[in-house]
N, C-alpha and C. Protein backbone atom coordinates (compact mmCIF):
# COMPACT_ATOMS: atom_id res chain seq x y z
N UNK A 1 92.27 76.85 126.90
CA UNK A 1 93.15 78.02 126.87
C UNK A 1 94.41 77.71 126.07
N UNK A 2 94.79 78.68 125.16
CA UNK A 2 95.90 78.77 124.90
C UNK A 2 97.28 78.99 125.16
N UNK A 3 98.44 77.90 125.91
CA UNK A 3 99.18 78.71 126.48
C UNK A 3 100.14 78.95 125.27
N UNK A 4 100.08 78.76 124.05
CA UNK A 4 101.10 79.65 123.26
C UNK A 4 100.87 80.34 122.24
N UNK A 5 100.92 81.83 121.91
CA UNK A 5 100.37 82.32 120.85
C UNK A 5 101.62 82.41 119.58
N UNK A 6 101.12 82.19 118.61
CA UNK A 6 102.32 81.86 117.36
C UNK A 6 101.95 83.05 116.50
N UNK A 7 102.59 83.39 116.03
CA UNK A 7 102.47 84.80 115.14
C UNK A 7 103.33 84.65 113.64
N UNK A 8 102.82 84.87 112.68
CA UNK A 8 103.38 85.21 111.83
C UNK A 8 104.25 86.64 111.83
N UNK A 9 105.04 87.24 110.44
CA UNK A 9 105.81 88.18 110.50
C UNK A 9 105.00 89.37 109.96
N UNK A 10 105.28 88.90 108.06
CA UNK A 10 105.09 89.47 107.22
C UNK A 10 103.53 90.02 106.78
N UNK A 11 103.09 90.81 107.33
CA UNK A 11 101.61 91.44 107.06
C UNK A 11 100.82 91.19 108.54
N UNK A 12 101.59 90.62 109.63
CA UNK A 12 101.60 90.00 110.75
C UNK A 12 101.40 91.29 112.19
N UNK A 13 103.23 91.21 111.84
CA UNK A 13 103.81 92.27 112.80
C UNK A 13 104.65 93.18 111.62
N UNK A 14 104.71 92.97 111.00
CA UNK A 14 105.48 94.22 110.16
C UNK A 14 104.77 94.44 108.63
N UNK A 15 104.88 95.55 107.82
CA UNK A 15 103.95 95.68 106.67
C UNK A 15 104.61 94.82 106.03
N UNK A 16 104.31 93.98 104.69
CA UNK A 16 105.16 93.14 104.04
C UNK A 16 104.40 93.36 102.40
N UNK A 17 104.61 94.38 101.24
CA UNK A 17 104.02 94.55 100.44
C UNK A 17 105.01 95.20 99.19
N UNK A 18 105.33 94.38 98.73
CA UNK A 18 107.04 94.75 97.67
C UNK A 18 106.71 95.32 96.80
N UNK A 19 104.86 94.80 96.02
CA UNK A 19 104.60 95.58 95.18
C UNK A 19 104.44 97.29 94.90
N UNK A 20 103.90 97.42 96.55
CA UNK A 20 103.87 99.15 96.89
C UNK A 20 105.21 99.94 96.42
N UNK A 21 106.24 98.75 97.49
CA UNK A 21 107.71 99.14 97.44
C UNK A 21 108.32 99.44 96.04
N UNK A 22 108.10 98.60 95.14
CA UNK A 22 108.58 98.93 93.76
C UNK A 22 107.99 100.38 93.29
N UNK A 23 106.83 100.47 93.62
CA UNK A 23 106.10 101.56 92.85
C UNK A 23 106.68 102.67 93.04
N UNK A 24 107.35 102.54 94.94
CA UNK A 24 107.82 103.80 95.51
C UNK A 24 108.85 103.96 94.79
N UNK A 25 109.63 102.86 94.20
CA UNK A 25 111.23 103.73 93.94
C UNK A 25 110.89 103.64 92.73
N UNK A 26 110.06 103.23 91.78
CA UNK A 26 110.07 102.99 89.82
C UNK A 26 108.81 104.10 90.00
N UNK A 27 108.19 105.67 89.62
CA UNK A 27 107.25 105.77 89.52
C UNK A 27 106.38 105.49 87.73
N UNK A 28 107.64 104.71 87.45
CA UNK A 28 107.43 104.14 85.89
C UNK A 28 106.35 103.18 86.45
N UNK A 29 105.17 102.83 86.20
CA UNK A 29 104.35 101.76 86.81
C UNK A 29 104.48 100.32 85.89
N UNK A 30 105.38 100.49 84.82
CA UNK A 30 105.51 99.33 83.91
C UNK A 30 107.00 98.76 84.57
N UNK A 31 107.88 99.89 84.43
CA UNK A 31 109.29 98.86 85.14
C UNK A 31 109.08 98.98 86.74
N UNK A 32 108.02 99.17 86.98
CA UNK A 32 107.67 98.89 88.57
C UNK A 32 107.45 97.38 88.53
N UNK A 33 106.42 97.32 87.82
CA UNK A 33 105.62 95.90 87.25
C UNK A 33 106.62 94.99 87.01
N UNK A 34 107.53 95.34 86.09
CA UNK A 34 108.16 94.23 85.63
C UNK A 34 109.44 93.47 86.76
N UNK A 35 110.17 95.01 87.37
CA UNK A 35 111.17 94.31 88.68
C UNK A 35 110.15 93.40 89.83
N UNK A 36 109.36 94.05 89.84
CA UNK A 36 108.16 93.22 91.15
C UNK A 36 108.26 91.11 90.35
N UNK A 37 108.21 91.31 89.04
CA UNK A 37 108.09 89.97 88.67
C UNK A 37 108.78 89.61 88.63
N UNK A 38 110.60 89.91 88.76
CA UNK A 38 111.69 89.43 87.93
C UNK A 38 112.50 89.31 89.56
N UNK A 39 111.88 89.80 90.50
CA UNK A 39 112.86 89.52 91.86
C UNK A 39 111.26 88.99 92.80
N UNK A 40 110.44 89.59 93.10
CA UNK A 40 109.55 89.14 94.10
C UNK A 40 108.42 88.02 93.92
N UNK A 41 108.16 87.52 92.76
CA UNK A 41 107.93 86.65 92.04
C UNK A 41 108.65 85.47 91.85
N UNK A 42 110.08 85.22 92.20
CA UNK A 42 110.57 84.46 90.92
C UNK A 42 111.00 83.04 92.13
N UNK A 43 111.45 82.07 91.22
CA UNK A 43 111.96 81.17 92.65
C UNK A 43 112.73 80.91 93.53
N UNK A 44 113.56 82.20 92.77
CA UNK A 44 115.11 82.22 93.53
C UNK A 44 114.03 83.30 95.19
N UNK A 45 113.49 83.82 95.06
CA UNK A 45 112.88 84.47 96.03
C UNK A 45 112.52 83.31 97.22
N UNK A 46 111.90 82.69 96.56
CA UNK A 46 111.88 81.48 97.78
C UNK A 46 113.05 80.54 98.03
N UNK A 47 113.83 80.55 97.34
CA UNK A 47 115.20 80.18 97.63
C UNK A 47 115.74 80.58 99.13
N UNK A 48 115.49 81.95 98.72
CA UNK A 48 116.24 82.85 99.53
C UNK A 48 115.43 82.65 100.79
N UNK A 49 113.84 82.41 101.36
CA UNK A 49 113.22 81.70 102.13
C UNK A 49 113.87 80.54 102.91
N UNK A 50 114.16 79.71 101.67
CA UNK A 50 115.07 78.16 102.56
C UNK A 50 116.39 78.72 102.51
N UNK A 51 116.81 79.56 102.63
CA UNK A 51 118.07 79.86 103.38
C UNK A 51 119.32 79.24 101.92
N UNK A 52 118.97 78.95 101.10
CA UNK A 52 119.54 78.17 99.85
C UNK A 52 120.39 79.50 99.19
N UNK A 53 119.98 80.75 99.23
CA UNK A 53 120.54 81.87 98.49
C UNK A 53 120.86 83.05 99.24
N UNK A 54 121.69 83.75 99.05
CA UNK A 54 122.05 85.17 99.89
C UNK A 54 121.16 85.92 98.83
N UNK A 55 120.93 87.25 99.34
CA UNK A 55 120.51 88.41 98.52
C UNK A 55 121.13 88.18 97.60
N UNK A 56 122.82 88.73 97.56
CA UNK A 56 123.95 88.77 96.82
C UNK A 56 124.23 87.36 95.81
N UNK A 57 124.01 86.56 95.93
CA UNK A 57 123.59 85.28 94.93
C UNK A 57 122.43 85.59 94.09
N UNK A 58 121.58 85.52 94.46
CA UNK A 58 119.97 85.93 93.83
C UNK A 58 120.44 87.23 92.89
N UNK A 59 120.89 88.16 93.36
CA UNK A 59 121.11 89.52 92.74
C UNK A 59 121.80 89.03 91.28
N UNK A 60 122.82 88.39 91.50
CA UNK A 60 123.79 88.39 90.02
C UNK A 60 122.84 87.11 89.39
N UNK A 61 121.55 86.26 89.79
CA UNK A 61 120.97 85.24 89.07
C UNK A 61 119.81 86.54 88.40
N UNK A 62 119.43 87.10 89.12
CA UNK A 62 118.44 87.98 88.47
C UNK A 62 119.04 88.64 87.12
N UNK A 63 120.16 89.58 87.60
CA UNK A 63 120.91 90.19 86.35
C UNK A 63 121.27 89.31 84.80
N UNK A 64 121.67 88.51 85.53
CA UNK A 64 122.33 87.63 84.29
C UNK A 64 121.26 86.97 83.39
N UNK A 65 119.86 87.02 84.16
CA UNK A 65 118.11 86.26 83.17
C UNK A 65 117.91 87.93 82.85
N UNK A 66 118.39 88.97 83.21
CA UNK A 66 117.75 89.62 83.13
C UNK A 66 118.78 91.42 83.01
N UNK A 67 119.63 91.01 81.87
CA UNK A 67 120.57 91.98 81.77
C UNK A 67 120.46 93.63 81.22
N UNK A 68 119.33 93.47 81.29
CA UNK A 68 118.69 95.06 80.13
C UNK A 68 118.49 95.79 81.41
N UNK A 69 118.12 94.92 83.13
CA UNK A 69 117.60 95.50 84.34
C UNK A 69 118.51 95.39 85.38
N UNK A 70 119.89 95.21 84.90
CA UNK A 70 120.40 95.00 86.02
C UNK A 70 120.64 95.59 86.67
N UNK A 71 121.47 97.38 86.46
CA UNK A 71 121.32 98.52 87.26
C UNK A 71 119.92 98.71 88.19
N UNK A 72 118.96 98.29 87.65
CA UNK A 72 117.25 98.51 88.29
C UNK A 72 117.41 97.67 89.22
N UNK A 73 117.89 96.27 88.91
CA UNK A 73 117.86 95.15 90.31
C UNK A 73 118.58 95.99 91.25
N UNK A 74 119.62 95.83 90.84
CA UNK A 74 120.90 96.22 91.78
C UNK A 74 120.63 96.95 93.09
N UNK A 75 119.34 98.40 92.05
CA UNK A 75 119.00 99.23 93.34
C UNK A 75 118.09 98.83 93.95
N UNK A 76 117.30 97.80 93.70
CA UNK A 76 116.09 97.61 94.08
C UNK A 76 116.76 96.55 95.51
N UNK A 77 117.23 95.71 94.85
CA UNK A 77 117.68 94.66 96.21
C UNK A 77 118.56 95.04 97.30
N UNK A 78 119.52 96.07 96.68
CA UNK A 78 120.26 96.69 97.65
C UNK A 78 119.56 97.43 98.53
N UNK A 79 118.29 98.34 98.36
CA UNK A 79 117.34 98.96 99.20
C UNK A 79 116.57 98.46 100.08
N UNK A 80 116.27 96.92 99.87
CA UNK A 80 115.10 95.99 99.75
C UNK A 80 114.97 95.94 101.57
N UNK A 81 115.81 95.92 102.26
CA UNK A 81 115.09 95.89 103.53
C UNK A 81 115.02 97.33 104.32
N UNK A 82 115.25 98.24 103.73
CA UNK A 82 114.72 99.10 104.30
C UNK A 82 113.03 99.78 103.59
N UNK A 83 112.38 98.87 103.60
CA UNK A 83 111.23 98.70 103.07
C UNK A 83 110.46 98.57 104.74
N UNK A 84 111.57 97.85 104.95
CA UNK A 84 110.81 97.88 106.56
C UNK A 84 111.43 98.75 107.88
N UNK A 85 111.63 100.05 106.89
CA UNK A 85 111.87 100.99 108.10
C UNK A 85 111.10 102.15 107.79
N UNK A 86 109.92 102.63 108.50
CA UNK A 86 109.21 103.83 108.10
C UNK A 86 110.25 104.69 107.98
N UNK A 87 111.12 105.18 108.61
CA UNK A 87 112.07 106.79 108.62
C UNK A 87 112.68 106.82 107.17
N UNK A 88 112.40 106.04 106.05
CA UNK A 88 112.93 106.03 104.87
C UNK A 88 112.12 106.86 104.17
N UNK A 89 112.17 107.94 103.34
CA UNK A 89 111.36 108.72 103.08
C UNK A 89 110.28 108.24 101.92
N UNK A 90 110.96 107.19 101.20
CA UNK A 90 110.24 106.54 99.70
C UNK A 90 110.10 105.20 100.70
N UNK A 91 110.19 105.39 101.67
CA UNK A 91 108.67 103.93 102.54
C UNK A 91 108.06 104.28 103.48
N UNK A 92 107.24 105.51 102.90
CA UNK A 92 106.81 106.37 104.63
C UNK A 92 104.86 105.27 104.52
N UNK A 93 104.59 104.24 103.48
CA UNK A 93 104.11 103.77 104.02
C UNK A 93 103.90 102.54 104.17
N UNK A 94 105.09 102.17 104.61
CA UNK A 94 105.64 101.13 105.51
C UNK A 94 105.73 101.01 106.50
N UNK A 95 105.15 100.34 107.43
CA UNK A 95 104.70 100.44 109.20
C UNK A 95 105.06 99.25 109.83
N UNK A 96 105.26 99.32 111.03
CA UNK A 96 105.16 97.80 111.88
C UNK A 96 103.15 98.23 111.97
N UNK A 97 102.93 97.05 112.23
CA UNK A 97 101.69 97.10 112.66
C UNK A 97 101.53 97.21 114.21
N UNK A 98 101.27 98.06 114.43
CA UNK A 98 100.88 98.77 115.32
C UNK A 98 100.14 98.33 116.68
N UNK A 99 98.88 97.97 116.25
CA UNK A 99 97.98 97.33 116.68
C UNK A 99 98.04 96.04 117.50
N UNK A 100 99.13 95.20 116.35
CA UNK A 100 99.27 93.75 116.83
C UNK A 100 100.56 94.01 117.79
N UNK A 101 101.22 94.72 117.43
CA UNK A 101 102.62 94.80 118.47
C UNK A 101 102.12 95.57 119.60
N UNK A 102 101.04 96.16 119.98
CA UNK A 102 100.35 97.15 120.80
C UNK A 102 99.93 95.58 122.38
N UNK A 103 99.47 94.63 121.31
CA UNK A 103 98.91 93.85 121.96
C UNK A 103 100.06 92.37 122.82
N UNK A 104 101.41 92.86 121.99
CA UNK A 104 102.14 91.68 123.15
C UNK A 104 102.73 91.82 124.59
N UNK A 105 102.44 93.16 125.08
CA UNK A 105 102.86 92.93 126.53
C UNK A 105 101.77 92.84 127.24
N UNK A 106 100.75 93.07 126.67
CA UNK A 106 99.30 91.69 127.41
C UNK A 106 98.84 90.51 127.31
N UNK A 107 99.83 90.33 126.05
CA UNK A 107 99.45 88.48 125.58
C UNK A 107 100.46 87.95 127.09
N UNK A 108 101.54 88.89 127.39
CA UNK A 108 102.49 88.39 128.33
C UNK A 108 101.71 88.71 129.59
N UNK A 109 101.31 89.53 129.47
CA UNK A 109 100.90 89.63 130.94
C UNK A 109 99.25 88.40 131.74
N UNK A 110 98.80 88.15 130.68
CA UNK A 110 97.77 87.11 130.75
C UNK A 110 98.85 85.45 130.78
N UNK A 111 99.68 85.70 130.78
CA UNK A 111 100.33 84.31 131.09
C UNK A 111 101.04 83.61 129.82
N UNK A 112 100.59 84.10 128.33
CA UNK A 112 101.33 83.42 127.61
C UNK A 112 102.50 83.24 127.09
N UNK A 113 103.26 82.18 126.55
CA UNK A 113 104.45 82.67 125.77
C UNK A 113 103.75 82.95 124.25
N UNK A 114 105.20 83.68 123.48
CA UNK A 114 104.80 84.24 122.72
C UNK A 114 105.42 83.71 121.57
N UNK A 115 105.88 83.27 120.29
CA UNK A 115 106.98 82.76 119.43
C UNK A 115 106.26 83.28 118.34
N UNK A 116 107.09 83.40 116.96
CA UNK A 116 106.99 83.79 115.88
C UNK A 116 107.44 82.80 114.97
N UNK A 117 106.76 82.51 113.56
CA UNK A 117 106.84 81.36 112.47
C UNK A 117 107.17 82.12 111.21
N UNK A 118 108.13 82.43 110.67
CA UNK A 118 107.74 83.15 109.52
C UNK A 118 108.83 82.58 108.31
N UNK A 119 108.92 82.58 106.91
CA UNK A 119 109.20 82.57 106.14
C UNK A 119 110.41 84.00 105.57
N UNK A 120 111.45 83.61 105.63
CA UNK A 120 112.32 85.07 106.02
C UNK A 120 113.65 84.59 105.31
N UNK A 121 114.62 85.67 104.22
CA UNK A 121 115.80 85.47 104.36
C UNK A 121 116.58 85.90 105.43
N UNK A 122 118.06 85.77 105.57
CA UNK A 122 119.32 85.86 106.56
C UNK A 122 118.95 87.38 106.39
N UNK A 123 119.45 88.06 105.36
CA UNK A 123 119.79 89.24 105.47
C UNK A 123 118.37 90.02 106.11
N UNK A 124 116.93 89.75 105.30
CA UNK A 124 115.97 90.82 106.30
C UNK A 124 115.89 90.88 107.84
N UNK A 125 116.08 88.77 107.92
CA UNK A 125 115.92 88.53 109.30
C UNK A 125 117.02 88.87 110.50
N UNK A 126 118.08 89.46 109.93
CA UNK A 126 118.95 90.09 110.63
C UNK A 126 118.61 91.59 111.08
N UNK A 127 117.79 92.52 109.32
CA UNK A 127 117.84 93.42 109.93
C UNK A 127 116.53 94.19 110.94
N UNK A 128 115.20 93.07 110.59
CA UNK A 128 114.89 93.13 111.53
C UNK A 128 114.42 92.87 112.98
N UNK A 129 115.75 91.83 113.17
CA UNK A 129 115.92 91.91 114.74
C UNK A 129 116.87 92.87 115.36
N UNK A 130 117.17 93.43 114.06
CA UNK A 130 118.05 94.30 114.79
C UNK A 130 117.37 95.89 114.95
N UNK A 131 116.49 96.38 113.91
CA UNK A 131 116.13 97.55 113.98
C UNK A 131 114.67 97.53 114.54
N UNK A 132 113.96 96.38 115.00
CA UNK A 132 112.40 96.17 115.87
C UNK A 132 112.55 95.47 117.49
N UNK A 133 112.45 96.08 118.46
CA UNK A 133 112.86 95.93 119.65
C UNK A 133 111.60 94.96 120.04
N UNK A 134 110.67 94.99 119.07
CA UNK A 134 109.79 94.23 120.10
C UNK A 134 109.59 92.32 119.75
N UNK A 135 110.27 92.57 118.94
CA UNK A 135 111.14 90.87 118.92
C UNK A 135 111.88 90.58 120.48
N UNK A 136 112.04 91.66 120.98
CA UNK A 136 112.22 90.95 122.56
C UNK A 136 111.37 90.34 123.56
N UNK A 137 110.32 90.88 123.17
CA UNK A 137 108.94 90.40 124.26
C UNK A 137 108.70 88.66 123.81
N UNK A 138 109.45 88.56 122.64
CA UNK A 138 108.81 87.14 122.17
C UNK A 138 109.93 85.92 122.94
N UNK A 139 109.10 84.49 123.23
CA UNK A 139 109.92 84.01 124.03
C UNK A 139 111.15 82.83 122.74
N UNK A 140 110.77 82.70 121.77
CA UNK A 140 111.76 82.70 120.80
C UNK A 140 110.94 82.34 119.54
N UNK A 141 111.50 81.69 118.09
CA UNK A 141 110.94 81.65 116.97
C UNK A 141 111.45 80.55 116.08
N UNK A 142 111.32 81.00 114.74
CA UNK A 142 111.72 80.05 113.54
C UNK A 142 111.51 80.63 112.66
N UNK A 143 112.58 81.24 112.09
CA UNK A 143 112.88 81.59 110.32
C UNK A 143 113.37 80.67 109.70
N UNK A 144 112.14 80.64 108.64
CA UNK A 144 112.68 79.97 107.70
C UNK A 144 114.13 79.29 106.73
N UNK A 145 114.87 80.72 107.06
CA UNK A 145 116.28 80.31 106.33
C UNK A 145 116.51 79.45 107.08
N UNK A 146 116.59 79.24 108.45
CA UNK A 146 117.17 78.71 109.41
C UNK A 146 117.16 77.34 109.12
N UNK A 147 116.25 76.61 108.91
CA UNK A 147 115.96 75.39 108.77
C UNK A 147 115.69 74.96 107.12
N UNK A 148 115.95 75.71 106.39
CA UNK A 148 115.77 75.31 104.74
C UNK A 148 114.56 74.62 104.64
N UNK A 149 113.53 75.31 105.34
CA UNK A 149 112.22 75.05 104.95
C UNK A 149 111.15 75.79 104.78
N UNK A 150 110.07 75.91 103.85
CA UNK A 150 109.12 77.21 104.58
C UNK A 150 107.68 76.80 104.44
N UNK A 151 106.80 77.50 105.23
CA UNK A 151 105.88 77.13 105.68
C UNK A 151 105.28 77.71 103.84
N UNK A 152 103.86 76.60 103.52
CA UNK A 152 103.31 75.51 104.12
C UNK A 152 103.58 74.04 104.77
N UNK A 153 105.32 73.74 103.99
CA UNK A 153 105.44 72.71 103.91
C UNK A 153 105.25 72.41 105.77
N UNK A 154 105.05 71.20 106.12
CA UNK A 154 104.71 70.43 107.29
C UNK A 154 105.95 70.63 107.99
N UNK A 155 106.82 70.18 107.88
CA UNK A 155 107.82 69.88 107.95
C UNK A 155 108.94 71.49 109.27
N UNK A 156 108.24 72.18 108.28
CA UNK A 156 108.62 73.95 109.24
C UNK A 156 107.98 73.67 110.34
N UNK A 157 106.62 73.29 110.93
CA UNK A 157 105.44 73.39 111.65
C UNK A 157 106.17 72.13 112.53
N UNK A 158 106.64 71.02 112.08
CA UNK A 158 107.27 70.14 113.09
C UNK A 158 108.63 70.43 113.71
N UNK A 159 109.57 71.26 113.39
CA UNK A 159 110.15 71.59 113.50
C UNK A 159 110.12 72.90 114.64
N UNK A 160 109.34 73.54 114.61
CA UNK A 160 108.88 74.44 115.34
C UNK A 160 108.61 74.33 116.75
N UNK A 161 107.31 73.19 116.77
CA UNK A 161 106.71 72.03 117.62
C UNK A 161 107.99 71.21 118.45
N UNK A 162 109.11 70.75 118.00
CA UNK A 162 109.82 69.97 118.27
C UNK A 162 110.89 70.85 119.36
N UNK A 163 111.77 71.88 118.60
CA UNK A 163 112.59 72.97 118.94
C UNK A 163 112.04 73.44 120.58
N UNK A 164 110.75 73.97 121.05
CA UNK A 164 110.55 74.13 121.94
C UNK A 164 109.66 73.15 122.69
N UNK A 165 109.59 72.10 122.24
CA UNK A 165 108.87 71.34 123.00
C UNK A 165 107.51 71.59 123.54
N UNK A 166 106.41 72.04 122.78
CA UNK A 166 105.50 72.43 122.23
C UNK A 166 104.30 71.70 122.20
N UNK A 167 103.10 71.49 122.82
CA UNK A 167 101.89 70.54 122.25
C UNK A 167 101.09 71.54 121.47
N UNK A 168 100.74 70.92 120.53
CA UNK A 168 99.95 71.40 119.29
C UNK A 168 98.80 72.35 119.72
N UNK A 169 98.29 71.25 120.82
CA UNK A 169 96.57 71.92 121.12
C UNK A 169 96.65 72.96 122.26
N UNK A 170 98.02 73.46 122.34
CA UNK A 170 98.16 74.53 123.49
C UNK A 170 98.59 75.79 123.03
N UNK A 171 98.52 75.29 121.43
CA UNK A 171 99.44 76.82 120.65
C UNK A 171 98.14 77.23 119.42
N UNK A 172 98.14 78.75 119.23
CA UNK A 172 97.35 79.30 118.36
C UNK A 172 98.22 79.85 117.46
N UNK A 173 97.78 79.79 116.53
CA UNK A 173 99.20 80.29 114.75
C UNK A 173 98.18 81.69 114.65
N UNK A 174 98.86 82.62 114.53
CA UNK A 174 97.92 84.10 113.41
C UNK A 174 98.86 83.76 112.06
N UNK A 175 98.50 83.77 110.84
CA UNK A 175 99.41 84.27 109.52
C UNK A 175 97.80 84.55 108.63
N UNK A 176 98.53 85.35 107.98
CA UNK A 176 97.92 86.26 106.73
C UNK A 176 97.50 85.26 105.73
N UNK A 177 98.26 84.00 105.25
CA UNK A 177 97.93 83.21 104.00
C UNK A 177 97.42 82.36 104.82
N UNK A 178 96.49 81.99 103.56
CA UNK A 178 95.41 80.94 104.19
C UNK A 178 96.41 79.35 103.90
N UNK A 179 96.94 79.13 103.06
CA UNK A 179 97.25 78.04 103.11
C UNK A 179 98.71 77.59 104.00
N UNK A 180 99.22 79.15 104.31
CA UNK A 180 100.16 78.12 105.80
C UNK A 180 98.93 78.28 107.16
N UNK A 181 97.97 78.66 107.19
CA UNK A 181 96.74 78.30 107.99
C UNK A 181 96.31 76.86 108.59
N UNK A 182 96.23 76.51 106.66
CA UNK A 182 95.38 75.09 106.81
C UNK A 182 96.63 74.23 106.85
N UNK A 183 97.75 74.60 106.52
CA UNK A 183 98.98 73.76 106.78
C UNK A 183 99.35 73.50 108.24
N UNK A 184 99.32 74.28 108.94
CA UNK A 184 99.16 74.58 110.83
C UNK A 184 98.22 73.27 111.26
N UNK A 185 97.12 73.58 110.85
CA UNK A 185 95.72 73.36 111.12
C UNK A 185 95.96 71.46 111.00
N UNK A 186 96.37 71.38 109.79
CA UNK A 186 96.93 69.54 109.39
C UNK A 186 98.28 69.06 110.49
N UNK A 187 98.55 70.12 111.27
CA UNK A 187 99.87 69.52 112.43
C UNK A 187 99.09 69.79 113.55
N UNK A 188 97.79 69.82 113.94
CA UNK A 188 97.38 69.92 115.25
C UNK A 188 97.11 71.03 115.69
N UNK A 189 97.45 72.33 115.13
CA UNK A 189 97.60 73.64 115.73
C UNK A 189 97.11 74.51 115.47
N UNK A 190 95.89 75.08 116.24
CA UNK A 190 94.41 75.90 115.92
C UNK A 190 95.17 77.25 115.07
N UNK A 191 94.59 77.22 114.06
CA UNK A 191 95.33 78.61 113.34
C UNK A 191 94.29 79.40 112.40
N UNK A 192 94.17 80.44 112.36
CA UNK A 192 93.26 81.65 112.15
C UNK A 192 94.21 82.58 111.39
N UNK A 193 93.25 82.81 110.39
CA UNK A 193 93.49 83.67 109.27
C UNK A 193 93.50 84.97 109.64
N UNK A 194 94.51 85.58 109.92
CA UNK A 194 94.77 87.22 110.36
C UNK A 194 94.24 87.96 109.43
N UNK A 195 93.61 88.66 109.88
CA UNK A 195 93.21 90.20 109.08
C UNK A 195 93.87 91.34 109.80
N UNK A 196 93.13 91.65 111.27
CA UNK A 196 93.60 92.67 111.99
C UNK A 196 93.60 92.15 113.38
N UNK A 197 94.75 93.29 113.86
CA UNK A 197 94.56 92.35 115.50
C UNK A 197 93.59 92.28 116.10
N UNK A 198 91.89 92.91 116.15
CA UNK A 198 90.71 92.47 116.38
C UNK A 198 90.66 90.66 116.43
N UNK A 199 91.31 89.80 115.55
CA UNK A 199 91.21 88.83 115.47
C UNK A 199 92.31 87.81 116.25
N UNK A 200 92.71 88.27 117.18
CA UNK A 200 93.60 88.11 118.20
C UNK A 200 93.11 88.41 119.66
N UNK A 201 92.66 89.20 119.80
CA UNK A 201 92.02 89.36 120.66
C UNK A 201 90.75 88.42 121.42
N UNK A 202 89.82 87.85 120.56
CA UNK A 202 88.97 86.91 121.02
C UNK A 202 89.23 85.70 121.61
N UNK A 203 90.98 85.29 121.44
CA UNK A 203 91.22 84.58 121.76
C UNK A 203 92.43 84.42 122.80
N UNK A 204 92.56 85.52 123.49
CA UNK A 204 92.97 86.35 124.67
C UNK A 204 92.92 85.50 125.83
């Protein structure tokens, strides 16, 4: 039995898909294309992961590689987390997932704790603990900024393990990418490739 279920965020418990997002606010599908590469693509993006960059840093590094778009950044990043609020009318399809958040006050009620692993800047991960209530049911987590690390590297996964005092073979990981999966999987910790919460369930 599992007594801890680990959850990813992004495609997890909340929709996480920037490319859609661009499309919604550029219906130009070429400077959709091109901001999607020049901010969600780039490395300052994972920067902003290890906690190394604010939005507002990243923003004036984007502009300045990229000065013909900077008004386009500007709006794009300034909007950028309300990507994860359906009531926005240009992200009506943008969702928490439903399904999987349907399923944590029975992961609780069968006895488990619950924690979350995800790869996250300051600013999203602020806003959504602040605008998703069901980050309360969880018994705590690890964002990435937090620790200037992000999963695959090992290093997030020990850290995690360590923080709550944790045995490997008592915790199950869900995430969407296969390779922070098999990265889990190399620290001891049974982890399964999420599709839908169907795949959560079997292991109930």
């Amino acid at each position: 039995m599992f007594l801890n279920i680990v959850f990813d965020i992004g495609n997890v418990l909340i929709d996480y898909r920037p490319e859609i997002y661009v499309k919604a606010l550029f219906p130009d599908l070429s400077l959709a294309e091109k901001i999607n590469k020049i901010i969600f693509k780039s490395p300052e993006w994972l920067d902003m992961d290890r906690g190394m960059l604010t939005h507002k840093e990243a923003t004036e590094i984007f502009c300045k590689r990229e000065p013909d778009f900077a008004d386009t950044i500007r709006h794009t990043m300034q909007k950028y987390c309300m990507m994860f609020s359906p009531s926005q009318d240009f992200c009506k399809t943008f969702i928490a997932m439903q399904d999987t958040i349907d399923l944590l006050p029975r992961i609780k009620e069968l006895g488990h704790d619950l924690y979350y692993l995800s790869n996250m800047h300051f600013e999203t991960r602020d806003y959504l603990l602040e605008n998703h209530s069901f980050f309360n049911r969880f018994d705590g987590g690890v964002f990435s900024c937090d620790v200037n690390v992000i999963k695959p590297s090992p290093e997030i996964y020990r850290h995690f393990l360590k923080k709550y005092k944790l045995n490997p073979k008592e915790c199950i990981f869900f995430d969407d990418m296969e390779e922070n999966v098999s990265a889990a999987e190399k620290e001891g910790i049974k982890s399964v490739l999420f599709t839908t919460a169907d795949c959560v369930l079997e292991y109930l």
